[in-house]
Protein backbone atom coordinates (compact mmCIF):
# COMPACT_ATOMS: atom_id res chain seq x y z
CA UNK A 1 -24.88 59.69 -30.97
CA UNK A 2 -26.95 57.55 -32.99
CA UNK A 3 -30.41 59.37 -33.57
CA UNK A 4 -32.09 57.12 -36.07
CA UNK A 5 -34.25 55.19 -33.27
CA UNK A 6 -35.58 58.13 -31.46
CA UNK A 7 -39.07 58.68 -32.17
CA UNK A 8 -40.95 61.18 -34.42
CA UNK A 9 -42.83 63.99 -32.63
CA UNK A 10 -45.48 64.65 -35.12
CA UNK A 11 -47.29 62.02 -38.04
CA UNK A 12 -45.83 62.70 -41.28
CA UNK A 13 -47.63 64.22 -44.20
CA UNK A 14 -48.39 60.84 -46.38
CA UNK A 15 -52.27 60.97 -47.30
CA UNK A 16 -53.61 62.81 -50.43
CA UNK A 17 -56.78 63.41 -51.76
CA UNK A 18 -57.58 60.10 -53.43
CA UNK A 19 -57.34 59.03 -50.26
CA UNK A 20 -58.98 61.29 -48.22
CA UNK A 21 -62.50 60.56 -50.45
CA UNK A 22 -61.92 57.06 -50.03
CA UNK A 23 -61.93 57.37 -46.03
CA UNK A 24 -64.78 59.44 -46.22
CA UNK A 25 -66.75 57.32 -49.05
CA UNK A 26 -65.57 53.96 -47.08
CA UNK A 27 -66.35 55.05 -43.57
CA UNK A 28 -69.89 56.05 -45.08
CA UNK A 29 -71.23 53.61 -46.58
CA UNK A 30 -70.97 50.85 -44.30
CA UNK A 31 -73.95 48.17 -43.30
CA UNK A 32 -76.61 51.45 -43.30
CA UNK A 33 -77.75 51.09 -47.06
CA UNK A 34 -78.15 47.31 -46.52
CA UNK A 35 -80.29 47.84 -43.58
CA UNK A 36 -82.14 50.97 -43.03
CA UNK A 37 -84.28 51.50 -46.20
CA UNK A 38 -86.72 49.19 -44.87
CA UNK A 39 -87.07 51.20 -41.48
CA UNK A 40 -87.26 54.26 -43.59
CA UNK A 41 -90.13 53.14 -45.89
CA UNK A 42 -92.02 51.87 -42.91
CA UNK A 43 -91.69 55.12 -41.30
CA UNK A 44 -92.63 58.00 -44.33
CA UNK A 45 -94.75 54.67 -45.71
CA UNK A 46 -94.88 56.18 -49.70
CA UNK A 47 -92.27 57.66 -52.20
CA UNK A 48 -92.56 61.08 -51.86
CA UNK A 49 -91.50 60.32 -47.71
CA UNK A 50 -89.14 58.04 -48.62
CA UNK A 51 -86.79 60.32 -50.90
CA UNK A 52 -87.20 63.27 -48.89
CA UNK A 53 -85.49 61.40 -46.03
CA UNK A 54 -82.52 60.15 -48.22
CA UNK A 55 -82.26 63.79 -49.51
CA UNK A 56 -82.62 66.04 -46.73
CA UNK A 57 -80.40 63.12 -44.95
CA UNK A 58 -77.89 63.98 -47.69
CA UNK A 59 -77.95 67.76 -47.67
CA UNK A 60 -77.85 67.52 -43.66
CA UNK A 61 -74.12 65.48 -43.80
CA UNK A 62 -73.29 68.03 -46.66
CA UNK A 63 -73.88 71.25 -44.99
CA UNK A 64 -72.35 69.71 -42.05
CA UNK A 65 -68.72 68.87 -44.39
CA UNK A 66 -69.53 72.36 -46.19
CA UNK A 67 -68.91 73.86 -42.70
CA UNK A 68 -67.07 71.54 -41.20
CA UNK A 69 -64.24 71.76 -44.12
CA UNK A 70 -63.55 75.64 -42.50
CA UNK A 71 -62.52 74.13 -39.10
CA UNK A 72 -60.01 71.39 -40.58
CA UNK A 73 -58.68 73.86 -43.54
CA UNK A 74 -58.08 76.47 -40.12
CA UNK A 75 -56.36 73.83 -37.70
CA UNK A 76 -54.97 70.66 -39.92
CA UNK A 77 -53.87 69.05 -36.59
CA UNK A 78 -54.59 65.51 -35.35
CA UNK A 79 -57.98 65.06 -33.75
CA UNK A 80 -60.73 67.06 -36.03
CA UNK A 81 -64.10 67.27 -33.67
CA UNK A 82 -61.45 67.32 -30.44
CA UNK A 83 -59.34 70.13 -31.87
CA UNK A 84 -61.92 72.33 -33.02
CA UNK A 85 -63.89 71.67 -29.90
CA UNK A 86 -61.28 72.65 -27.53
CA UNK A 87 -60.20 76.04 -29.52
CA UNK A 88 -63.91 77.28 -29.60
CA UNK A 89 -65.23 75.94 -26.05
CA UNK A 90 -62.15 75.18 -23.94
CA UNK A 91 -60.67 71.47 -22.71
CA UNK A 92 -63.90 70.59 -21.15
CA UNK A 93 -66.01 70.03 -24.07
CA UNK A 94 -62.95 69.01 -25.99
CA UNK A 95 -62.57 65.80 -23.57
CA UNK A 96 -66.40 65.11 -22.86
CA UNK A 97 -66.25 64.36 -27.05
CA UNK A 98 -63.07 62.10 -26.71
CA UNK A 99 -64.99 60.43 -23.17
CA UNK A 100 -67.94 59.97 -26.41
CA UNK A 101 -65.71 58.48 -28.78
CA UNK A 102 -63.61 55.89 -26.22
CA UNK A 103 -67.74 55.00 -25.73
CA UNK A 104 -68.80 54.76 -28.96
CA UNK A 105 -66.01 53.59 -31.86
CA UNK A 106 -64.48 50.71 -30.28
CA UNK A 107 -68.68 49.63 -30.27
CA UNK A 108 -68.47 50.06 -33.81
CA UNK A 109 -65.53 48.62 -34.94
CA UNK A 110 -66.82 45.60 -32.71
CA UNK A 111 -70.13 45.70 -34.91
CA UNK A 112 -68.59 45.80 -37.97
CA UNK A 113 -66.49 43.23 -37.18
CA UNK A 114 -69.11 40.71 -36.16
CA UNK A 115 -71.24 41.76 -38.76
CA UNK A 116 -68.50 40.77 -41.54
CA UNK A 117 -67.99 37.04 -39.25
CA UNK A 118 -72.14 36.65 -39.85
CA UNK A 119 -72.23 37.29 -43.50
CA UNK A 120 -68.79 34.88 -43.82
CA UNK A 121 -71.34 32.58 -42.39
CA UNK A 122 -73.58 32.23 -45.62
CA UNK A 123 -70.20 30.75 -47.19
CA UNK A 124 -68.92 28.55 -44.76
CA UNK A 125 -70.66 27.49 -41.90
CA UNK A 126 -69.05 28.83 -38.87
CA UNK A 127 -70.31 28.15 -35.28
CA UNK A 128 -71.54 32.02 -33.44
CA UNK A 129 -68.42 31.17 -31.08
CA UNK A 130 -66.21 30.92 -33.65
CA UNK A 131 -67.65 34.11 -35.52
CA UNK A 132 -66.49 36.14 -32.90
CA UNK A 133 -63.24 34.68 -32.78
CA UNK A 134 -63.08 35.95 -36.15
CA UNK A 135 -64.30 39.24 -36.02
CA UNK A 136 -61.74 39.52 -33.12
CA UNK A 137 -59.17 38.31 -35.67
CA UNK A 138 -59.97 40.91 -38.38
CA UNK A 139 -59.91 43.55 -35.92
CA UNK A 140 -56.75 42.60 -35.11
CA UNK A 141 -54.94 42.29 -38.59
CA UNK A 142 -56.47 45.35 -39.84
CA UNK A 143 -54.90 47.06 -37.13
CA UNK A 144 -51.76 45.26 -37.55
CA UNK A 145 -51.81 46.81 -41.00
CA UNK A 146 -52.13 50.39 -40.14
CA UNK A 147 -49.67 50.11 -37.41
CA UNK A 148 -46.92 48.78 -40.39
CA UNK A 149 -47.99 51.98 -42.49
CA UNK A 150 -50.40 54.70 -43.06
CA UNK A 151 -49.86 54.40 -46.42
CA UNK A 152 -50.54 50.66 -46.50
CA UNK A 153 -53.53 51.57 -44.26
CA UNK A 154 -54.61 54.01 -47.35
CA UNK A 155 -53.73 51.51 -50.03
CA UNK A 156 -56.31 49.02 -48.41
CA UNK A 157 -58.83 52.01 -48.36
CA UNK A 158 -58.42 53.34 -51.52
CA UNK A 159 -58.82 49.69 -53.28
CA UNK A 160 -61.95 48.66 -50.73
CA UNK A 161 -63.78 51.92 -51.12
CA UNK A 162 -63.32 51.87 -55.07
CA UNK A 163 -64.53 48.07 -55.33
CA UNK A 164 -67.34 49.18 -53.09
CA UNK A 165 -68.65 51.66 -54.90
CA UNK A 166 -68.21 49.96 -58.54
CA UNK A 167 -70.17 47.01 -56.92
CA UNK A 168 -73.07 49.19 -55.76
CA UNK A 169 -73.35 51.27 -58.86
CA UNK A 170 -72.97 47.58 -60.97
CA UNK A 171 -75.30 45.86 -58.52
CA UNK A 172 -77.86 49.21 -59.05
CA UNK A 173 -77.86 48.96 -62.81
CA UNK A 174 -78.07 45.08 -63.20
CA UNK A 175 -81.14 45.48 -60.84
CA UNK A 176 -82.73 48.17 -62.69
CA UNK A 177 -82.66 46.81 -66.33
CA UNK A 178 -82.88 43.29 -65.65
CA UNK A 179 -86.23 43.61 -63.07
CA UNK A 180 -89.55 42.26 -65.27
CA UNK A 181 -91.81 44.58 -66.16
CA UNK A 182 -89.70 46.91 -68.19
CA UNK A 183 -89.87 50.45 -69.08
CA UNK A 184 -93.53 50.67 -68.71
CA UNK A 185 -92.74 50.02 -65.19
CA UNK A 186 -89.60 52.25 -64.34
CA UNK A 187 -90.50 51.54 -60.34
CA UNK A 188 -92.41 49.02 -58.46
CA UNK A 189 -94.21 51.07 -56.13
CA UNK A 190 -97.75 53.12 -56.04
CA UNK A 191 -97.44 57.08 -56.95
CA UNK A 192 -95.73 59.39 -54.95
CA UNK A 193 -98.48 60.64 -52.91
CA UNK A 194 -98.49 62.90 -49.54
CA UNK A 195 -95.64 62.40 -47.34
CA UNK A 196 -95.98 61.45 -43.57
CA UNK A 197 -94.40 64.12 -41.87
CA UNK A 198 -94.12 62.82 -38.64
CA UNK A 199 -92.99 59.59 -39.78
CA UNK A 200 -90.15 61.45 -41.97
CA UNK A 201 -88.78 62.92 -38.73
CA UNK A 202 -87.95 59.41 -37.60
CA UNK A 203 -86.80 58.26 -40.25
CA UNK A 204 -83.93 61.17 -40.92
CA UNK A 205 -82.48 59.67 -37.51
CA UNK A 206 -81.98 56.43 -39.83
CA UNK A 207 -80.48 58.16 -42.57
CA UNK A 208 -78.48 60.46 -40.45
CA UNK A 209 -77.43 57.16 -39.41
CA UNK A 210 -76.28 55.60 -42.93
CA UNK A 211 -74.19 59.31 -43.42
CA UNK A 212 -72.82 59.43 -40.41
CA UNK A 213 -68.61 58.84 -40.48
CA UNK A 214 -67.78 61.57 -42.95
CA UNK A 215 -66.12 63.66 -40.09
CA UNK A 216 -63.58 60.78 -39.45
CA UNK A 217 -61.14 62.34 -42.05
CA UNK A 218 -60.41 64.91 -39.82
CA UNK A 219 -59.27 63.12 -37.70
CA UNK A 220 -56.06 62.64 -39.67
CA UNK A 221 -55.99 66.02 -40.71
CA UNK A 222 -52.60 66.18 -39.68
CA UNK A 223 -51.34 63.17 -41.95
CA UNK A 224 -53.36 65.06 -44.79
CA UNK A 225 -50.78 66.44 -48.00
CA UNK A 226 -51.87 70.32 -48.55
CA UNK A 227 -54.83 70.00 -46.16
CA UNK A 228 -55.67 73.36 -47.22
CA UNK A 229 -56.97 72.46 -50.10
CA UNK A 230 -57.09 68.40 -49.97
CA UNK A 231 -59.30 68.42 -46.71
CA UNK A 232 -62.49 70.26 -48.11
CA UNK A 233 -62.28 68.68 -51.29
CA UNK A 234 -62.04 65.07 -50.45
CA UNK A 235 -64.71 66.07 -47.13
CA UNK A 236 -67.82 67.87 -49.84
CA UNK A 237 -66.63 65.49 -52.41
CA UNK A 238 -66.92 62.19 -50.90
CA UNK A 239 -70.52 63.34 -49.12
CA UNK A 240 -71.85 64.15 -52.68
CA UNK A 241 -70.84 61.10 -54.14
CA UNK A 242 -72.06 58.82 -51.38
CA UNK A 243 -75.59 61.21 -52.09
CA UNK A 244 -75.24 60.23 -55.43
CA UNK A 245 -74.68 56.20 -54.63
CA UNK A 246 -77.20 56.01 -51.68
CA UNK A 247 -80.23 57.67 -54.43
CA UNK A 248 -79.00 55.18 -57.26
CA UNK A 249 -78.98 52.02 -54.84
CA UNK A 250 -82.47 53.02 -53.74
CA UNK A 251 -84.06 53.43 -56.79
CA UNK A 252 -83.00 50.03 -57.51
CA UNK A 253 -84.57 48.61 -54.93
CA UNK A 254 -87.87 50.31 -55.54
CA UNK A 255 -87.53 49.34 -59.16
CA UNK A 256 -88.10 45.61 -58.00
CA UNK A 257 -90.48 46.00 -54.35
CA UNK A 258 -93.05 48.10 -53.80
CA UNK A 259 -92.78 50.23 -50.52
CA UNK A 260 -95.25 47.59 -48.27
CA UNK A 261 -92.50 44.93 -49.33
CA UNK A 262 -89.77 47.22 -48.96
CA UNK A 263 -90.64 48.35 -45.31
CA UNK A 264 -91.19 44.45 -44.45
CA UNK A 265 -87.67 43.09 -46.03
CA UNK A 266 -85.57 42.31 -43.14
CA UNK A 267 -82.32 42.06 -46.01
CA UNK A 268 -83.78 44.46 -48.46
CA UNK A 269 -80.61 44.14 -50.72
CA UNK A 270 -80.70 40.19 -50.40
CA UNK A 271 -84.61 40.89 -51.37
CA UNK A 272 -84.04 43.09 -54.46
CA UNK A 273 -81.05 41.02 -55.28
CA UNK A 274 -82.99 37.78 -55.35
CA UNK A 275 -85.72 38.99 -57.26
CA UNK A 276 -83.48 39.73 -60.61
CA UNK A 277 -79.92 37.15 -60.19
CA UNK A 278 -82.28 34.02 -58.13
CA UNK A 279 -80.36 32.34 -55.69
CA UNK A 280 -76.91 34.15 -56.56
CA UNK A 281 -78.37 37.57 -55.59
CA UNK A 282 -77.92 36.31 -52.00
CA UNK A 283 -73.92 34.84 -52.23
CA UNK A 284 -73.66 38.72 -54.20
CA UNK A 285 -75.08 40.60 -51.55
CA UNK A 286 -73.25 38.18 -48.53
CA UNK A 287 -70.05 39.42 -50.46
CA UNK A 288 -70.79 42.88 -50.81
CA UNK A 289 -71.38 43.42 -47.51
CA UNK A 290 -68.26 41.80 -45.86
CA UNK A 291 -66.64 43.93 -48.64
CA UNK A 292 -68.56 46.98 -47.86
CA UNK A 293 -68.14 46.95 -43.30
CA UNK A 294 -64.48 45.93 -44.43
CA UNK A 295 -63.46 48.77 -45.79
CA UNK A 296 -65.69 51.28 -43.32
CA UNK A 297 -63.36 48.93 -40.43
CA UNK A 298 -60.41 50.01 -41.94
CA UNK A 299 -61.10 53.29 -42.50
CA UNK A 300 -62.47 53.65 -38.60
CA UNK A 301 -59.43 51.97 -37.71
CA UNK A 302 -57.15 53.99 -39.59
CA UNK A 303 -58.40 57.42 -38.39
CA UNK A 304 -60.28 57.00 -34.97
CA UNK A 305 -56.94 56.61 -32.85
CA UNK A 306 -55.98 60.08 -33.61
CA UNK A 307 -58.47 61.40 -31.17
CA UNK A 308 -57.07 59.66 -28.63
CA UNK A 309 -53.68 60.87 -29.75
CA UNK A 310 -54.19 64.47 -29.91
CA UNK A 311 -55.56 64.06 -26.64
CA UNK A 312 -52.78 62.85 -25.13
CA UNK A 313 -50.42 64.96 -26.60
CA UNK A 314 -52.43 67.30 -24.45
CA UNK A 315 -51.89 65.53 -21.31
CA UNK A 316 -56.03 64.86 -21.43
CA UNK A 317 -55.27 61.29 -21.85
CA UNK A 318 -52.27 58.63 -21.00
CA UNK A 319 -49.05 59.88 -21.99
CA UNK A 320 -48.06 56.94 -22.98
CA UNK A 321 -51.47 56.44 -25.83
CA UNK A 322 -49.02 59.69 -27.89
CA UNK A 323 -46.08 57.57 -28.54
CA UNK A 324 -45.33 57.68 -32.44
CA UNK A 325 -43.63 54.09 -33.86
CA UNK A 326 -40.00 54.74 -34.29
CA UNK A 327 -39.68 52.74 -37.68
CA UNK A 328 -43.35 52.69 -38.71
CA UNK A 329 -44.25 56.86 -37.85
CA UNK A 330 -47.41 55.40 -36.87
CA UNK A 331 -50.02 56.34 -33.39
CA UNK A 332 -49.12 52.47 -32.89
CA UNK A 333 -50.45 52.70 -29.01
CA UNK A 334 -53.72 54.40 -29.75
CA UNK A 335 -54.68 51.94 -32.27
CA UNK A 336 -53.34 49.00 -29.69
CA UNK A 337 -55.73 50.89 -27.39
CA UNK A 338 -58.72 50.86 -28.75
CA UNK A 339 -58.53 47.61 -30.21
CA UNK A 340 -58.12 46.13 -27.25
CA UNK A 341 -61.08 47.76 -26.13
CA UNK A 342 -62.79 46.71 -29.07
CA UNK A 343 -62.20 42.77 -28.88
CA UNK A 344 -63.20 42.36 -25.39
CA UNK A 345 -66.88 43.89 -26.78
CA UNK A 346 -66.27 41.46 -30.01
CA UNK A 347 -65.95 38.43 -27.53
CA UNK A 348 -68.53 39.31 -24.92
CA UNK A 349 -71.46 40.54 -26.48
CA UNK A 350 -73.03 39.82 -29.72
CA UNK A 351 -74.30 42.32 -32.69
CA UNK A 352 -77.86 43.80 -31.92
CA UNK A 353 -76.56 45.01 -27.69
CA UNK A 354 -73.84 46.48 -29.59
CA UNK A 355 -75.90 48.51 -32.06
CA UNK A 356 -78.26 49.09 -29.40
CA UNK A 357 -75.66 50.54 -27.57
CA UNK A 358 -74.72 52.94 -30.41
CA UNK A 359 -77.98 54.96 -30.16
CA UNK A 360 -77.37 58.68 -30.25
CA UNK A 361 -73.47 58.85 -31.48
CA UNK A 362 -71.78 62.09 -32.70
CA UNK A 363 -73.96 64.64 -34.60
CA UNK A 364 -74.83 66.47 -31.16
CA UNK A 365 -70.61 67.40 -31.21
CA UNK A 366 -70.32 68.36 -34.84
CA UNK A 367 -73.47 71.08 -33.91
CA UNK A 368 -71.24 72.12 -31.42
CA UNK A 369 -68.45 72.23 -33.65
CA UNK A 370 -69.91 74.28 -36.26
CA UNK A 371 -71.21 76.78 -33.58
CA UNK A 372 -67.83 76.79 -32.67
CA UNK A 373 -67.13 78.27 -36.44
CA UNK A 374 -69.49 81.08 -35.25
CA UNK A 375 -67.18 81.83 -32.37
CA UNK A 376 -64.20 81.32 -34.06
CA UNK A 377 -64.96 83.47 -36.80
CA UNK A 378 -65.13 86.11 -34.16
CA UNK A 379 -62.52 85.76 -32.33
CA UNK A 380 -59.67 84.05 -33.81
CA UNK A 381 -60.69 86.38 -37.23
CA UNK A 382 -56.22 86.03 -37.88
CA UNK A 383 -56.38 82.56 -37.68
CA UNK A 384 -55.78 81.97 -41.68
CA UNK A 385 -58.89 80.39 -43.60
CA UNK A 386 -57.65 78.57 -46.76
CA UNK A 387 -61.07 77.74 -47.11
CA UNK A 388 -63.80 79.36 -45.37
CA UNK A 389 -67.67 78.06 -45.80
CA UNK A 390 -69.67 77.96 -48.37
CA UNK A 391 -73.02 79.99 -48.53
CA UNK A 392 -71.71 81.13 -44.57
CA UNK A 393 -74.13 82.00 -41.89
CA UNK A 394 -76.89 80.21 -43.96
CA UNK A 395 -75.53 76.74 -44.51
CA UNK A 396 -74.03 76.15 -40.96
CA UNK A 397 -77.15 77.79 -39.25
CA UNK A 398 -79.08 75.02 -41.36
CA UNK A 399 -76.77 72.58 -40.35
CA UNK A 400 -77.06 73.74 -36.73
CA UNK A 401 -81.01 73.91 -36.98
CA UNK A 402 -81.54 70.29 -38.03
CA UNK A 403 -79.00 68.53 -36.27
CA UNK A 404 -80.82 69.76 -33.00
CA UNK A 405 -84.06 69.04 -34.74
CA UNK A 406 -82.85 65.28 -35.17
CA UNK A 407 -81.55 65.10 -31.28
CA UNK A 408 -85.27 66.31 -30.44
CA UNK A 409 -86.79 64.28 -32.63
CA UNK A 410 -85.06 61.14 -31.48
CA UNK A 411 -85.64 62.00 -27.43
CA UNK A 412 -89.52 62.16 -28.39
CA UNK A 413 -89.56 59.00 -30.54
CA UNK A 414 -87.00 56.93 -28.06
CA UNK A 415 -86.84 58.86 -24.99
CA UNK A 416 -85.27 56.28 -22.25
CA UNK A 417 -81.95 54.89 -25.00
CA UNK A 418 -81.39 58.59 -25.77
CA UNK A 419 -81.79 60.05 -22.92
CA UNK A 420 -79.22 57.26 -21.35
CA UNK A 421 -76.88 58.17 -24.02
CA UNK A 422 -76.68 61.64 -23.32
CA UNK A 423 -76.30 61.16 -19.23
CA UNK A 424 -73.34 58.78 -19.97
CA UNK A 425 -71.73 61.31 -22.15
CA UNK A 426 -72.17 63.35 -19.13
CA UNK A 427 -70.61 61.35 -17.14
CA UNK A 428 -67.46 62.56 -19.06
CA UNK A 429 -67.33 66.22 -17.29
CA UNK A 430 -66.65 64.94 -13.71
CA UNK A 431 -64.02 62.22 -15.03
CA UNK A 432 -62.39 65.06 -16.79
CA UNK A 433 -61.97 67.25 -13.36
CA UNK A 434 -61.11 63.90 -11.32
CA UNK A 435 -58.11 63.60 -14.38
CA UNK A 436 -56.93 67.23 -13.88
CA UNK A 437 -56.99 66.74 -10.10
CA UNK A 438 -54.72 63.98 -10.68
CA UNK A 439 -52.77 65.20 -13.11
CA UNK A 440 -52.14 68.44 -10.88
CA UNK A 441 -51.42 65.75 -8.13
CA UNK A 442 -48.19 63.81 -10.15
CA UNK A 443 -47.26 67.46 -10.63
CA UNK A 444 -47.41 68.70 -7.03
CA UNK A 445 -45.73 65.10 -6.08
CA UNK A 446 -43.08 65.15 -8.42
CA UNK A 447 -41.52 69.18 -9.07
């Protein structure tokens, strides 16, 4: 019998740790730096507020991958966040997260998308019809790429993540020693003075924001070479680096606008661009940000699917969304899924209702996932740890502490779009008992 065409059961072993930064580096820095340092300086409204938010934002997403990094070390399985949710709490909690992410990533893949058709606008002038038509298009061949291969998938992330970050860093440096005034004026801005604490609250929802995606990786934690070792490295690695680019960029910036300008820039890039390359700083900045929601597309596209996956290999989803490509060894039916998903928001709704719609997102889960290394570590203590957490209870109690702190923060600052996002993740608890009544129904009907 010829048994080259059956399928695989499990996704091979193909991604190493090059890779594994770049998906975490890529998914990271997205649209966020482009964007949110303006909201953040009108917020804190000085310097001292404005790099306490961009550092405690930081040390937030790394205590989060310090911990984190335990979990996907302990089960290097398809599905990260699901996984680790459903061996500390139970199915439940493990499908209310996948009922988040159906919600919330084929939003942002839609964003990105559109967002990339916009700034392909500056270059050729493209009718807002036709710019979805093309964000529907990218969405599309991107996935059609990481259906053919994983490891084409990580070839395009690898090369998009490292021309992202060499453009930043270049971008950064040209800014900072070719801005007038010289080094007798090393930044544009007033002194440091006394931050606003209540406005640095609200602004470390922003920056939480521009961090967030670092936790995709483990989603292919079971594509992941030695994920022992390869999965903490490339998840505290990748979060330090993007630290380390995020500080750079915005030093830049102030180097060229004070903090009034910088909190009324509605492209604060294009801004501090403009104000050291003229005219080109805008085309440069266009570029780098159809380069930069590129490559976090890719990498979204390239590990999201594997939620949906894991979850139904399960049987918490449709059987049919855990078929592996013959040929290709690829979750081609979860991808098809949520892209399909994804283009009918690309064709029906345009950018701001979809970030609107993105509002309070996944940080809520990975506190509940880290608590979940609290349980674990008591009772699963044989489960083997090739890495266990740094600086343990401390660091994940932090983690914990200011994740909730954030959620709290966010239902007193925008009470009604938070509050809406957490009752339709709700909603996800009776769907998943109406599923197991049906699923216990095919059973009873069919012996």
């Amino acid at each position: 019998m010829n048994t080259t065409s059956s399928p695989p059961r499990e996704l091979p072993r193909k991604l190493g740790l090059a890779t594994g930064m770049a998906v975490v580096v890529g998914i990271i820095i997205g649209s966020g730096i482009f964007r949110v340092p303006s909201g953040i300086a009108a917020d804190t409204g000085n310097l001292t507020g404005i790099a306490l938010v961009w550092l405690l934002g930081g040390i937030v997403a790394l205590f989060g991958a310090l911990s984190i990094a335990e979990l996907a070390a302990m089960y290097p399985a398809a599905g990260g966040p699901y996984v680790y949710l459903r061996e500390a709490y139970g199915k439940p909690l493990a499908f209310l997260f996948g009922w988040m992410f159906l919600l919330t990533q084929p939003i942002s893949w839609a964003a990105q998308s559109l967002m990339f058709a916009e700034y392909l606008g500056f270059f050729v002038p493209i009718p807002v019809a036709i710019q979805h038509v093309i964000a529907a298009a990218l969405i599309v061949l991107v996935a059609i790429a990481n259906v053919r291969s994983v490891k084409l998938g990580a070839v395009i992330q690898n090369v998009s993540t490292s021309a992202k970050v060499l453009a930043i860093v270049g971008l950064s440096v040209a800014i900072f020693f070719l801005a007038p005034g010289g080094e007798h004026n090393p930044l544009h801005a007033e002194p440091m003075g006394v931050a606003k604490w209540s406005g640095i609250g609200i602004g470390l929802i922003a920056a939480l924001w521009a961090y967030d995606g670092w936790e995709n990786l483990t989603t292919l934690s079971g594509e992941v070479r030695n994920p022992g070792r390869n999965l903490p490295m490339a998840l505290i690695g990748g979060v330090v680096l993007v630290m380390v680019v995020y500080l750079l960029i915005n030093v830049a910036y102030l180097r060229v606008l004070s903090v009034p300008q910088l909190a009324a820039s509605k492209s604060v890039a294009t801004d501090a661009a403009t104000v050291v390359l003229g005219r080109a700083g805008v085309s440069l900045i266009g570029a780098l940000v159809m380069l930069s929601v590129f490559g976090t597309l890719n990498g979204s596209i390239l590990s999201t699917p594997r939620v949906f996956f894991a979850m139904a290999e399960d049987g918490l989803f449709f059987r049919t969304v855990g078929k592996i490509h013959p040929k290709y060894e690829t979750p081609y039916v979860a991808i098809a899924f949520i892209v399909v998903i994804a283009v009918v928001y690309v064709l029906l709704r345009d950018f701001m209702q979809l970030a609107e719609a993105y509002v309070l997102g996944i940080w809520p889960f990975l506190a509940l996932c880290v608590i979940g290394l609290f349980i674990l570590r008591r009772t699963r203590p044989e489960v083997l740890r090739p890495y266990r957490t740094f600086g343990y209870p401390v660091i994940p109690a932090l983690f914990v502490l200011a994740t909730f702190v954030v959620v709290a923060n966010a239902l007193y600052a925008q009470f009604w779009p938070t509050m809406a996002s957490i009752l339709i993740t709700l909603i996800g608890l009776p769907l998943y008992y109406l599923w197991m009544w049906r699923q216990r129904k095919i059973l009873g009907d069919h012996p």
